[in-house]
Protein backbone atom coordinates (compact mmCIF):
# COMPACT_ATOMS: atom_id res chain seq x y z
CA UNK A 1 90.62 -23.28 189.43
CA UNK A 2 93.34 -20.44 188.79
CA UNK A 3 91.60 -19.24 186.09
CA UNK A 4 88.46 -18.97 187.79
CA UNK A 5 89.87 -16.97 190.42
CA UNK A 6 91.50 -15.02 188.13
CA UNK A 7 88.88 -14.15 186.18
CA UNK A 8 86.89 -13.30 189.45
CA UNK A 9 89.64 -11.11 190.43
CA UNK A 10 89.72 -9.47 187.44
CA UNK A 11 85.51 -9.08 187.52
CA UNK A 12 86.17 -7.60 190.79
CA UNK A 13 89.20 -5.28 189.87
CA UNK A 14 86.60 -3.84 186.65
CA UNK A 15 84.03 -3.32 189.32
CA UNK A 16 86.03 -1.47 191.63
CA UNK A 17 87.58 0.44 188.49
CA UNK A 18 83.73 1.22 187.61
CA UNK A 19 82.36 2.20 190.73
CA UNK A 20 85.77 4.55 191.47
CA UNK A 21 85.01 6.18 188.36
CA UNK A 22 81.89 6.96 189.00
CA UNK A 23 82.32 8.07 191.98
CA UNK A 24 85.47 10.33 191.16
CA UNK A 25 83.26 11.77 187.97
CA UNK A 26 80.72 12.58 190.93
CA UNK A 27 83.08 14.31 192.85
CA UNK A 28 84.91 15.95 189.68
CA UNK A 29 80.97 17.43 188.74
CA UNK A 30 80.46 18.77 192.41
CA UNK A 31 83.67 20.63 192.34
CA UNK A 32 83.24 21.84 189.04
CA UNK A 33 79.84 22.82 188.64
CA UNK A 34 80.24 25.60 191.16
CA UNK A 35 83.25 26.68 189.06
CA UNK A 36 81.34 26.66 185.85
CA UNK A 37 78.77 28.61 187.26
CA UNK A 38 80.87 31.23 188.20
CA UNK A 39 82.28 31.08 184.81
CA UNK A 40 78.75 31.86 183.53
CA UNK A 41 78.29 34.34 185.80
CA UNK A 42 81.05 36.10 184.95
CA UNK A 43 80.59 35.76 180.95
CA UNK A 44 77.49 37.41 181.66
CA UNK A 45 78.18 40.66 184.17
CA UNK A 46 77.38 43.84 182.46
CA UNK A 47 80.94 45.00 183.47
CA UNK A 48 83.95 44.43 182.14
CA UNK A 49 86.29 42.05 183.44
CA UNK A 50 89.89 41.38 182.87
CA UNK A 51 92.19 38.40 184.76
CA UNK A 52 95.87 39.23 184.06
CA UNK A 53 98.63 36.65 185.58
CA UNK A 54 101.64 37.48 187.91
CA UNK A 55 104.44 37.18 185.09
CA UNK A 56 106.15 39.17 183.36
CA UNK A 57 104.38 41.94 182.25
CA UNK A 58 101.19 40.91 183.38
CA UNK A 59 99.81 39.06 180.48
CA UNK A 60 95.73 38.71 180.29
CA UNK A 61 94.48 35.47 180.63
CA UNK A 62 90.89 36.08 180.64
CA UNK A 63 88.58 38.72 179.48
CA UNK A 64 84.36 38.54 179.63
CA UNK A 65 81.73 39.46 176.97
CA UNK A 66 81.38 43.03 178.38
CA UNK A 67 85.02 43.71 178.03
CA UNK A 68 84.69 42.62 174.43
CA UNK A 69 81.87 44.88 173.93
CA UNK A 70 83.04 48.18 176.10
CA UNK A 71 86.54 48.00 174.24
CA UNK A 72 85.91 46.46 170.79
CA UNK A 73 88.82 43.71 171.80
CA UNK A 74 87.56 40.12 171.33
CA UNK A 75 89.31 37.59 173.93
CA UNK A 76 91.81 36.28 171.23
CA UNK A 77 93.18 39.90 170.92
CA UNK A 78 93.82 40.34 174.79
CA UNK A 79 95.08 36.72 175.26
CA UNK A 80 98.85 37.32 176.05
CA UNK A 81 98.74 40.97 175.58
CA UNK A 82 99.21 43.29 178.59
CA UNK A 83 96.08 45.81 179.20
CA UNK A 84 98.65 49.00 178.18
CA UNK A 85 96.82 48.40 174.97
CA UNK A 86 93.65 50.15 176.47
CA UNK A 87 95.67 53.47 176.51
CA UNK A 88 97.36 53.60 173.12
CA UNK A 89 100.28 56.12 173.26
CA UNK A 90 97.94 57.79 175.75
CA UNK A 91 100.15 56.94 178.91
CA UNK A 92 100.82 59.94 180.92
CA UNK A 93 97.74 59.97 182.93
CA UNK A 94 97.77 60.54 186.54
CA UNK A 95 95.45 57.09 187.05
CA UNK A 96 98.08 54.67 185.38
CA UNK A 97 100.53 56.03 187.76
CA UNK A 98 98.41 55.49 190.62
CA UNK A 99 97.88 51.56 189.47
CA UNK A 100 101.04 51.09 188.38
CA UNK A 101 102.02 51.76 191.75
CA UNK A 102 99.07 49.39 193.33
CA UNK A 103 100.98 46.59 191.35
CA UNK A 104 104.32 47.32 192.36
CA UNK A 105 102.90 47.13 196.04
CA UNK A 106 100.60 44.69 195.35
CA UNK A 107 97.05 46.19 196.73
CA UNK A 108 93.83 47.26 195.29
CA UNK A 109 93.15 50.62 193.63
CA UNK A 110 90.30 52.69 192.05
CA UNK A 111 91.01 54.93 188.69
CA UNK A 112 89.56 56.37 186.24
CA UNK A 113 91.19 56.10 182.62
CA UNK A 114 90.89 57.66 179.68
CA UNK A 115 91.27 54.52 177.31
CA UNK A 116 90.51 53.95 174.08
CA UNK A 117 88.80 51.28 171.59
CA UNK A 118 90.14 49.09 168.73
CA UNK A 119 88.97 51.37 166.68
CA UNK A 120 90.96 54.44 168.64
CA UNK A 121 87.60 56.08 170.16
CA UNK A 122 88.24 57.25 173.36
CA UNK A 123 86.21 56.78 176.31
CA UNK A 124 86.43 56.81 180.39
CA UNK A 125 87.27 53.73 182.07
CA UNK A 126 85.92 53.23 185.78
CA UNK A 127 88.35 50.55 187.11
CA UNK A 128 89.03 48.68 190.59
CA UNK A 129 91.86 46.20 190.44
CA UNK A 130 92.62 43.69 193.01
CA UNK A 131 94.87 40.75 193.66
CA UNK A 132 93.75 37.27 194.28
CA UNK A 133 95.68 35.75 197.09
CA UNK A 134 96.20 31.92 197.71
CA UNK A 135 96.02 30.82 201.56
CA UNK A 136 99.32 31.62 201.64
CA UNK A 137 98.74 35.08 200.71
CA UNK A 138 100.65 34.61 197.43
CA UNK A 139 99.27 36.88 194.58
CA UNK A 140 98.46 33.97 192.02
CA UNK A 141 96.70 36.87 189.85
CA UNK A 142 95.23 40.23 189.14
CA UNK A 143 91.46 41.07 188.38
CA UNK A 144 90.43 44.19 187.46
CA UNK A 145 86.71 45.20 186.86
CA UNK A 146 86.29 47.79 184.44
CA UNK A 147 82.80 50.19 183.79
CA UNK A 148 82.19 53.03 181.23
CA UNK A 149 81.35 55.83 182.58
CA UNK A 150 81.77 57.88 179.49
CA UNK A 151 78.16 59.58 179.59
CA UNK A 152 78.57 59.84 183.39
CA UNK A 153 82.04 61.95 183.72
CA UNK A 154 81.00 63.86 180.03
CA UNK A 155 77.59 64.97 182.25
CA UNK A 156 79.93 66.04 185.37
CA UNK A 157 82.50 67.80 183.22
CA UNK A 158 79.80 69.90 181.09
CA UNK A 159 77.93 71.02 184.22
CA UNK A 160 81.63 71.66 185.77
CA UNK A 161 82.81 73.72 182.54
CA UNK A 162 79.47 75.94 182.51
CA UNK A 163 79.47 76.71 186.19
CA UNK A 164 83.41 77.77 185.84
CA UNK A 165 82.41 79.77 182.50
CA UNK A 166 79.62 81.72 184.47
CA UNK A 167 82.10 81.90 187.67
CA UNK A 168 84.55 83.68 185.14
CA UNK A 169 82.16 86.03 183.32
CA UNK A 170 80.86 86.98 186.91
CA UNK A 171 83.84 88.05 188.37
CA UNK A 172 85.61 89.44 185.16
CA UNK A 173 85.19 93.05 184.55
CA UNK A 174 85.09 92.40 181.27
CA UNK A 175 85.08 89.74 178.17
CA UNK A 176 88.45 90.51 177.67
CA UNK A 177 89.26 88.89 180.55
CA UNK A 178 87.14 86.52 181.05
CA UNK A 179 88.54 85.04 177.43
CA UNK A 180 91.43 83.23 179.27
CA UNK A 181 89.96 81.86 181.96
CA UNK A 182 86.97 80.67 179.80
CA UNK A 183 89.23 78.88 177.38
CA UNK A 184 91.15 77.21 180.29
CA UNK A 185 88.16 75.67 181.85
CA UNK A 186 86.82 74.32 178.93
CA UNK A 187 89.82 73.02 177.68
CA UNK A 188 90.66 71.29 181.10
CA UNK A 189 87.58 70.01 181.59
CA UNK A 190 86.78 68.76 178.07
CA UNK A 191 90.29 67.29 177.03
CA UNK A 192 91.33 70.22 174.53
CA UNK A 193 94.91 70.80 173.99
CA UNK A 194 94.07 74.54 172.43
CA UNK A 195 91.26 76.72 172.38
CA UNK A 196 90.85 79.85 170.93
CA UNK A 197 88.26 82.71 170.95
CA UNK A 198 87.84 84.72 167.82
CA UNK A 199 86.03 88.33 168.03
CA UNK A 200 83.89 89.83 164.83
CA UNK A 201 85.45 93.30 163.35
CA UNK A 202 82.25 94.58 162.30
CA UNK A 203 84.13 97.39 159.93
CA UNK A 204 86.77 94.82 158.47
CA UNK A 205 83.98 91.82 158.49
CA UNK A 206 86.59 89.41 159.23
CA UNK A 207 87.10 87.49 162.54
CA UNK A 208 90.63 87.68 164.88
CA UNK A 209 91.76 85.57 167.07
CA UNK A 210 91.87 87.88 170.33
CA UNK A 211 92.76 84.75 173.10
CA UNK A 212 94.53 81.71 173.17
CA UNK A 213 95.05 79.16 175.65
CA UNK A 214 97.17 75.77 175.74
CA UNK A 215 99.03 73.74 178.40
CA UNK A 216 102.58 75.07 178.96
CA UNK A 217 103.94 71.97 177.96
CA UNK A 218 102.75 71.83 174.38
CA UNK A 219 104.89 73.53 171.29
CA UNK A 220 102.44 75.50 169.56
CA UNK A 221 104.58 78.38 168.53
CA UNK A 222 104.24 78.59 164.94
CA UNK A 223 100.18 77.76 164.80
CA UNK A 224 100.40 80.06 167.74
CA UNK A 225 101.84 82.93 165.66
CA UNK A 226 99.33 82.30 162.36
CA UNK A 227 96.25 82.52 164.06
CA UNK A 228 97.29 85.11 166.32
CA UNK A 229 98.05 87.35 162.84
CA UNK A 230 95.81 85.69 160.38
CA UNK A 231 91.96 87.51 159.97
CA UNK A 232 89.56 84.81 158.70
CA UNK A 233 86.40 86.11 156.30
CA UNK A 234 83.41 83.87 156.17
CA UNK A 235 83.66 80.33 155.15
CA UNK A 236 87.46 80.70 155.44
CA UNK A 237 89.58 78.68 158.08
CA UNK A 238 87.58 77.18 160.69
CA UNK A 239 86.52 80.31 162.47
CA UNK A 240 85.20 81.44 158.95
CA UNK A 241 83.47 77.96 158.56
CA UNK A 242 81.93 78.27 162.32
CA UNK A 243 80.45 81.92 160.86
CA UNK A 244 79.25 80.45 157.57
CA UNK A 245 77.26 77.86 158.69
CA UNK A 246 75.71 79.46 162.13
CA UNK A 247 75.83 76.31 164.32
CA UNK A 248 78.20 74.23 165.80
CA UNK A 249 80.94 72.38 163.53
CA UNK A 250 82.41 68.79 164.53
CA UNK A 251 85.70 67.76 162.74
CA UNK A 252 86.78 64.83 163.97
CA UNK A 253 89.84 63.84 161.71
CA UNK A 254 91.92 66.78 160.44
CA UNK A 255 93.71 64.64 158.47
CA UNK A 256 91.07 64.30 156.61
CA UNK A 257 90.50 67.37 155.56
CA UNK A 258 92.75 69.87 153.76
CA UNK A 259 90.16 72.74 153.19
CA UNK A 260 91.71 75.47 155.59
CA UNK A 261 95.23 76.50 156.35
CA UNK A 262 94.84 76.43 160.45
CA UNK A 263 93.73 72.95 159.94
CA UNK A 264 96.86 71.50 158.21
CA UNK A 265 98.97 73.55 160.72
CA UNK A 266 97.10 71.83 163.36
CA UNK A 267 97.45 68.64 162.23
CA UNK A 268 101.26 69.29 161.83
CA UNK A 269 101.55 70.33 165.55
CA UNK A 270 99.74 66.75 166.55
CA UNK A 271 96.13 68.19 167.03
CA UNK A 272 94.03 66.22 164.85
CA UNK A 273 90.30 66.75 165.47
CA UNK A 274 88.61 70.75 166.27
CA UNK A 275 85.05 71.18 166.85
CA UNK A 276 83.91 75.64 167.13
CA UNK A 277 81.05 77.54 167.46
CA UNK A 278 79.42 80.47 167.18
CA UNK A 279 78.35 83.04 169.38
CA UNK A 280 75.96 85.12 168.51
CA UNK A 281 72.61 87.22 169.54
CA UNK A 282 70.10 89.64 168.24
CA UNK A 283 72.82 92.23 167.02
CA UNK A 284 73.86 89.03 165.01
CA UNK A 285 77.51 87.26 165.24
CA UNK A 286 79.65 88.33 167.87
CA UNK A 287 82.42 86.19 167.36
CA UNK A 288 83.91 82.61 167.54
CA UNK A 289 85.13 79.86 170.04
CA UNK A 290 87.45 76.85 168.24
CA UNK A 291 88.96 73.52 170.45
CA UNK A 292 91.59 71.31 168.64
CA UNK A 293 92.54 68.12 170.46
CA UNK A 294 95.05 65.41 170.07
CA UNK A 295 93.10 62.87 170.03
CA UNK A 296 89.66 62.02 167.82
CA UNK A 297 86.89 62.59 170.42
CA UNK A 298 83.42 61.18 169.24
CA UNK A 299 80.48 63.70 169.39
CA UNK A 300 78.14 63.61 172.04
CA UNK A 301 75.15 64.98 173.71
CA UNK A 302 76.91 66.40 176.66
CA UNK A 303 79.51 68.25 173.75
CA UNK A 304 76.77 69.57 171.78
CA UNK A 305 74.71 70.91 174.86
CA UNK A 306 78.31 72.44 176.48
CA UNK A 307 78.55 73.75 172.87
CA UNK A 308 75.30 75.79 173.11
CA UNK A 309 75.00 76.79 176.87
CA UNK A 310 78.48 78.02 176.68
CA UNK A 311 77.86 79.95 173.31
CA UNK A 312 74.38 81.73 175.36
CA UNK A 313 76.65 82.38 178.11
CA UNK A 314 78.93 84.40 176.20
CA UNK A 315 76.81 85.67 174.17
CA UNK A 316 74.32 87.10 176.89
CA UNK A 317 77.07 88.34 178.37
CA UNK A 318 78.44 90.06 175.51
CA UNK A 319 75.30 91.56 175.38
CA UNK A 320 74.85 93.32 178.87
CA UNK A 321 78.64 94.64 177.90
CA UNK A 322 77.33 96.81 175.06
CA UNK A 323 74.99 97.58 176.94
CA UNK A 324 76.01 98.95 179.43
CA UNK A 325 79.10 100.63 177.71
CA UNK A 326 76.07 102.17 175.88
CA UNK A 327 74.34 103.36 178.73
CA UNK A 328 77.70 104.53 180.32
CA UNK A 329 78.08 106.76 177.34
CA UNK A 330 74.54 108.12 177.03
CA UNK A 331 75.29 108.72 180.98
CA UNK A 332 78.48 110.58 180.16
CA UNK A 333 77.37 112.57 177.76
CA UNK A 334 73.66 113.57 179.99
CA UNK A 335 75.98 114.27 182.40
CA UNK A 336 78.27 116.10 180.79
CA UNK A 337 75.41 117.99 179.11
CA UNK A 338 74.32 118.83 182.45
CA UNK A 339 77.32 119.89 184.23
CA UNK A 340 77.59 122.42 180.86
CA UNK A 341 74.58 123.55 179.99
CA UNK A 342 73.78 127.38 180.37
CA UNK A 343 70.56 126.19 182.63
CA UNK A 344 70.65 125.17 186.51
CA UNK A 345 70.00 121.63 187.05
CA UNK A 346 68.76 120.11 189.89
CA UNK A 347 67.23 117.10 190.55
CA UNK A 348 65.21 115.82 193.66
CA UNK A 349 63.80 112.50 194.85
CA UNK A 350 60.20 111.64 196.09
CA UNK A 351 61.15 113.03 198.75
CA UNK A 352 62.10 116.15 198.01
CA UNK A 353 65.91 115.91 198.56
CA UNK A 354 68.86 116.95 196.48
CA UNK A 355 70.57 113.78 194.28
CA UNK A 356 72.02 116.16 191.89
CA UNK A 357 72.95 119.55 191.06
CA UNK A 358 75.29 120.37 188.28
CA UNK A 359 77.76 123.04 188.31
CA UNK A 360 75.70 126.08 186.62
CA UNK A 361 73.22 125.52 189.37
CA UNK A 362 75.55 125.36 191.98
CA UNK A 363 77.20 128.78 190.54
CA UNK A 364 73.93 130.61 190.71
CA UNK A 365 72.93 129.87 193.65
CA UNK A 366 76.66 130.15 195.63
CA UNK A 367 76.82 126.76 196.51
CA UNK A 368 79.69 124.32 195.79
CA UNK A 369 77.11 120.97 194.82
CA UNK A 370 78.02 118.99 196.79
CA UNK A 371 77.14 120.46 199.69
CA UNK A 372 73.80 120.51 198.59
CA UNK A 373 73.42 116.70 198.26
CA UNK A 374 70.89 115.13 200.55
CA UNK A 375 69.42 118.54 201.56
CA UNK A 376 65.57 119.07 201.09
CA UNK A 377 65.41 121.18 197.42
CA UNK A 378 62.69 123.39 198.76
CA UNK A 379 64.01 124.77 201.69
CA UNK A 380 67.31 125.73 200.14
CA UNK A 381 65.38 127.09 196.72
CA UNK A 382 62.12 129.24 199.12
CA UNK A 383 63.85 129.65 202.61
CA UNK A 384 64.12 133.53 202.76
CA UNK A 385 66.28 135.32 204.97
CA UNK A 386 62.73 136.96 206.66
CA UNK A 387 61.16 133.50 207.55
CA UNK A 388 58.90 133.70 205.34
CA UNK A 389 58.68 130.84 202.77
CA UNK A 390 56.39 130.67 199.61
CA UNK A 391 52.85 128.31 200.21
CA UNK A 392 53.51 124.71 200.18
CA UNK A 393 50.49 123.68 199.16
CA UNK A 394 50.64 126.20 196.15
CA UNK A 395 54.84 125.67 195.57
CA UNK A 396 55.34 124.06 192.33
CA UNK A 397 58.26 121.93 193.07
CA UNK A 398 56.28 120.62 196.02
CA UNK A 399 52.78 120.08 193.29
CA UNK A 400 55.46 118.01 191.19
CA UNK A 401 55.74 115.91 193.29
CA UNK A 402 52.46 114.97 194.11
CA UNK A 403 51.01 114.78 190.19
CA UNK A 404 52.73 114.32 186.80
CA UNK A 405 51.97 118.19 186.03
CA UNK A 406 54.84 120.37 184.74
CA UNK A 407 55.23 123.64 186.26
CA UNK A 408 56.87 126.81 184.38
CA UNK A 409 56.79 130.05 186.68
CA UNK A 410 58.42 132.94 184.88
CA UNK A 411 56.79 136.30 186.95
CA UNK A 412 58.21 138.91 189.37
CA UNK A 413 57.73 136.77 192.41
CA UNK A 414 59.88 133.95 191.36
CA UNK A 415 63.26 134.09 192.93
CA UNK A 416 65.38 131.27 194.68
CA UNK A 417 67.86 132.34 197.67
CA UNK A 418 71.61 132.13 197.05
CA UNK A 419 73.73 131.36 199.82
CA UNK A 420 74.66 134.86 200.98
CA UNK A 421 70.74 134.93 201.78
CA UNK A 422 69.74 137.67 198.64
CA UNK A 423 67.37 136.72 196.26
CA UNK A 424 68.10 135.61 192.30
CA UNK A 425 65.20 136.40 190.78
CA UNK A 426 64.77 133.23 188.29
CA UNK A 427 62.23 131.71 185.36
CA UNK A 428 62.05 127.80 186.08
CA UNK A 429 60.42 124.77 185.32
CA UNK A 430 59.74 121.94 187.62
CA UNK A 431 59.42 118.56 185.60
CA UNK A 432 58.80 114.90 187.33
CA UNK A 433 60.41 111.68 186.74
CA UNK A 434 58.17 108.94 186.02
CA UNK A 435 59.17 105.14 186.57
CA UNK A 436 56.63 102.56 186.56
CA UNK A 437 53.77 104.59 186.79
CA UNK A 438 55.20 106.28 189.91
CA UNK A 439 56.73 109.48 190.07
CA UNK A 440 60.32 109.08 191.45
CA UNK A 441 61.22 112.66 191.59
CA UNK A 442 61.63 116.37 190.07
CA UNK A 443 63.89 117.78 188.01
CA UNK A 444 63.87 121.44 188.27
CA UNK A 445 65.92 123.67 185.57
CA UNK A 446 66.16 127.64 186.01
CA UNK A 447 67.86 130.11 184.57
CA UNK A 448 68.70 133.63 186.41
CA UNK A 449 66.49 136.06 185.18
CA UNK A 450 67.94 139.48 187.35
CA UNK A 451 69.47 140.70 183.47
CA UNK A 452 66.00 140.06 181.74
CA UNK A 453 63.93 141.49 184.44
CA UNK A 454 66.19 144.74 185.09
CA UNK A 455 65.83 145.00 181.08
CA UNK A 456 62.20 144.96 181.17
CA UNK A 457 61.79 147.42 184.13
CA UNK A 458 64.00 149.84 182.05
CA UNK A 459 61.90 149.57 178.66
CA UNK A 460 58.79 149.92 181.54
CA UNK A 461 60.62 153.28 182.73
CA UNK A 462 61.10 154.54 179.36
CA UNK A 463 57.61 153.67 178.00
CA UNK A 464 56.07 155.18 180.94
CA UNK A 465 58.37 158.50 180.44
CA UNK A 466 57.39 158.54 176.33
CA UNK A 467 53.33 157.98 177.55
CA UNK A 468 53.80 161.13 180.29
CA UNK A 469 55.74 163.40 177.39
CA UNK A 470 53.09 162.53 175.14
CA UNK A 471 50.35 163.22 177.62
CA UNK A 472 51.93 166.73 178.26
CA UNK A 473 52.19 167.40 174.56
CA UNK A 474 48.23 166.66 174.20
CA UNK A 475 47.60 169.06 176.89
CA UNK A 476 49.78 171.83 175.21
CA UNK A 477 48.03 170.94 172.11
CA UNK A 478 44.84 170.94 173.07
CA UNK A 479 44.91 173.79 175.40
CA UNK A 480 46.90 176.89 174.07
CA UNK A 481 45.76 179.96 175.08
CA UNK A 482 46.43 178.10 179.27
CA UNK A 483 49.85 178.08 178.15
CA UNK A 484 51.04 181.48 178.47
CA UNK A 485 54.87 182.80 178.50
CA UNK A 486 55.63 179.73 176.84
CA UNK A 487 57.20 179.60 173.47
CA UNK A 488 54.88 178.58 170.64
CA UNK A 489 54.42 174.79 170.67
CA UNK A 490 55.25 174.13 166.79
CA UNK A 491 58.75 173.75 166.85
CA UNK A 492 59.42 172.57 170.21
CA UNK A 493 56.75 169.76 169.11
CA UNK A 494 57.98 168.77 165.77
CA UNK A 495 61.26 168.00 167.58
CA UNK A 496 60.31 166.46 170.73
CA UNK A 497 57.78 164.06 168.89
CA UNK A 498 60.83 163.39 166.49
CA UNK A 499 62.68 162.24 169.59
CA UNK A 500 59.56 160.21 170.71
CA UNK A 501 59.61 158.00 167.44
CA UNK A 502 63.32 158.33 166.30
């Protein structure tokens, strides 16, 4: 009878054993399913994630597929390790001070990172870390959510750099200035640790390194002091390369390669990639820009378009400089031709007032020039001190103005008035200025013609006095016998017609 209720016991206990199983199993699935889902769910964001512990040094204890593909570390290489490893030897940046102060006070924070990959390519890191509290508001852990915005910030930081590079050709006087603020903003903006801008010596055909630019707390002295007096020919030093090949160059481990000198000098001051090019336009090569960095950037799209747009920039810019310092000379040297030449000069607008009268003019007429500015040019030039003015409708300088005719009026009636009110008797032409099929004014030159015209009314005097000699000589000639008491004509006409032709 024991045995049996033992064994029923026992039946019992097994059955009890059975059913708590089962029902602890069901309990076990229904608090871990939603667990394991979340698991899966976080395997499979499309950002990275990274769960780091409390202790010391903040080892990782989790890490999701994205994180292994955004960084190139697989879960077994974070396990243990503290997330540092993201930013190499790379650990000055103003965003790890910011979260390195979010753990020490234990809140959430928002960076952005310049980390790099297992296999040391760098690229920006969008991350939001956060602690995860227990009821007790104990930090139990960290998780931080990281997102590569590489393409993103490379987009914002090319259409930064070209809007400073215009801002600093626009207000710059000149190229020579702009060079250093140029270089600055691309170098800031881009990661560069020294850029340099070299200019074309079209006599020496060599390029020289006019501008350099670096942060103040980088030794560069003696690469510094070799570009600054080296001159690079074509396909020599990087510059040299840059003009060789026309385009842009991408060198992204100096190391690598030995085949200039500013290369291994570079690579001895730290800087260990350089990317350059060219800026050129129809004239041909103008000269050179070259970036070396400390770290091995990849090439992108965003580098390769700031590479070009920046290179137009300059170049279009470069450009409108010799042009205009062309245009400033030919101005120069019109106006000093002007202000020297023998002629007056004096030119008008459309409507008919003074915008320039150089100094021969002015002398003629009395005037200093500039008081003549903004004054109507045909009441100062046919104003006479009687009132009377020449016809407007048959004035030359007036016709100029209406049609693209060129007037030259050389006859006794052409004189101007001076400022004491007499008359210079003048020869002048009236010319107009046309500009897009509309006249835009007149330019009249003169020349005082008082010398010429008192010349010709003397040779008239003495022409007339040779014609009434002669005609008294016919007379005496022709008539002899009328011409009594008067000594005989032989003699005293052999020597007066001598006098007539000698």
């Amino acid at each position: 009878m024991a045995i049996l209720i033992i064994m029923a016991a026992f039946v019992v206990f097994v059955g009890m054993g059975l059913i708590s199983w089962r029902i602890s199993e069901r309990l076990v699935r229904q608090r871990m399913l939603p667990l394991l889902q979340r698991e899966r769910a976080l395997a499979a964001a499309p950002h990275g994630l990274v769960v780091t512990d409390t202790g010391p040094d903040f080892p990782v204890v989790y890490v999701n597929r994205a994180f292994e593909k955004i960084t190139g570390y697989s879960a077994l290489d974070m396990s243990g390790q503290n997330c540092r490893i993201l930013s190499g030897t790379d650990r000055d940046q103003k965003g790890l001070q910011e979260l390195r102060k979010a753990l020490r006070e234990q809140r959430d924070c928002r960076v952005l990172l310049r980390n790099y990959r297992k296999d040391g390519t760098p690229f920006w890191n969008d991350l939001f870390m956060s602690p995860v509290r227990n009821d007790m508001g104990r930090v139990l852990q960290y998780v931080a959510i990281q997102q590569d915005v590489t393409e993103r910030e490379q987009t914002a930081r090319r259409l930064a750099t070209e809007s400073s590079v215009i801002r600093a050709l626009a207000e710059s006087p000149s190229l020579f200035e702009a060079a250093p603020r140029i270089l600055q903003a691309i170098c800031e903006s881009q990661e560069w640790d020294l850029g340099t801008f070299w200019r074309l010596d079209p006599r020496a055909n060599t390029l020289q390194c006019v501008d350099q630019w670096h942060p103040t707390d980088m030794e560069l002295r003696d690469l510094e002091n070799f570009l600054r007096e080296v001159t690079f020919s074509r396909d020599m030093g990087i510059p040299g390369h840059v003009w060789e090949k026309a385009e842009q160059v991408w060198l992204p481990d100096l190391t690598k390669d030995n085949r200039f000198p500013d290369a291994s000098l570079a690579v001895q001051a730290g800087l260990v990639s350089a990317c350059g090019f060219p800026i050129a336009n129809r004239r041909g090569l103008q000269g050179v820009l070259v970036f070396y960095s400390r770290r091995i950037w990849p090439l992108s799209k965003n580098l390769l378009l700031l590479m070009v747009g920046t290179g137009q920039q300059i170049s279009q810019y470069m450009e409108r400089e010799k042009i205009e310092i062309e245009q400033k000379e030919i101005t120069l040297l019109e106006r000093g031709l002007a202000e020297f030449m023998g002629e007056g000069l004096i030119a008008m607008d459309r409507d008919g007032y003074c915008i320039y009268i150089n100094a021969t003019a002015g002398r003629l007429l009395g005037h200093p020039p500039r008081t003549l500015l903004g004054q109507s040019a045909h009441e100062i030039l046919h104003s006479f001190s009687n009132g009377v003015t020449c016809d407007t409708t048959r004035c030359p300088i007036l016709l100029s103005l209406q049609s693209v005719k060129s007037y030259h009026v050389d006859d006794s009636l052409a004189v101007f008035r001076r400022k004491d009110r007499d008359l210079l008797p003048v020869a002048y032409t009236t010319s107009p200025i046309i500009g897009g099929d509309l006249i835009q004014g007149v330019v009249i030159t003169f020349v005082d013609a008082s010398a010429r015209r008192a010349e010709v009314e003397k040779i008239k005097a003495a022409l007339a006095e040779k014609e009434e000699e002669l005609a008294r000589i016919q007379r005496v000639l022709s008539e002899p016998k009328r011409v009594k008491d008067e000594t005989h004509p032989s003699e005293e006409l052999l020597e007066k017609i001598r006098k007539l032709l000698g």
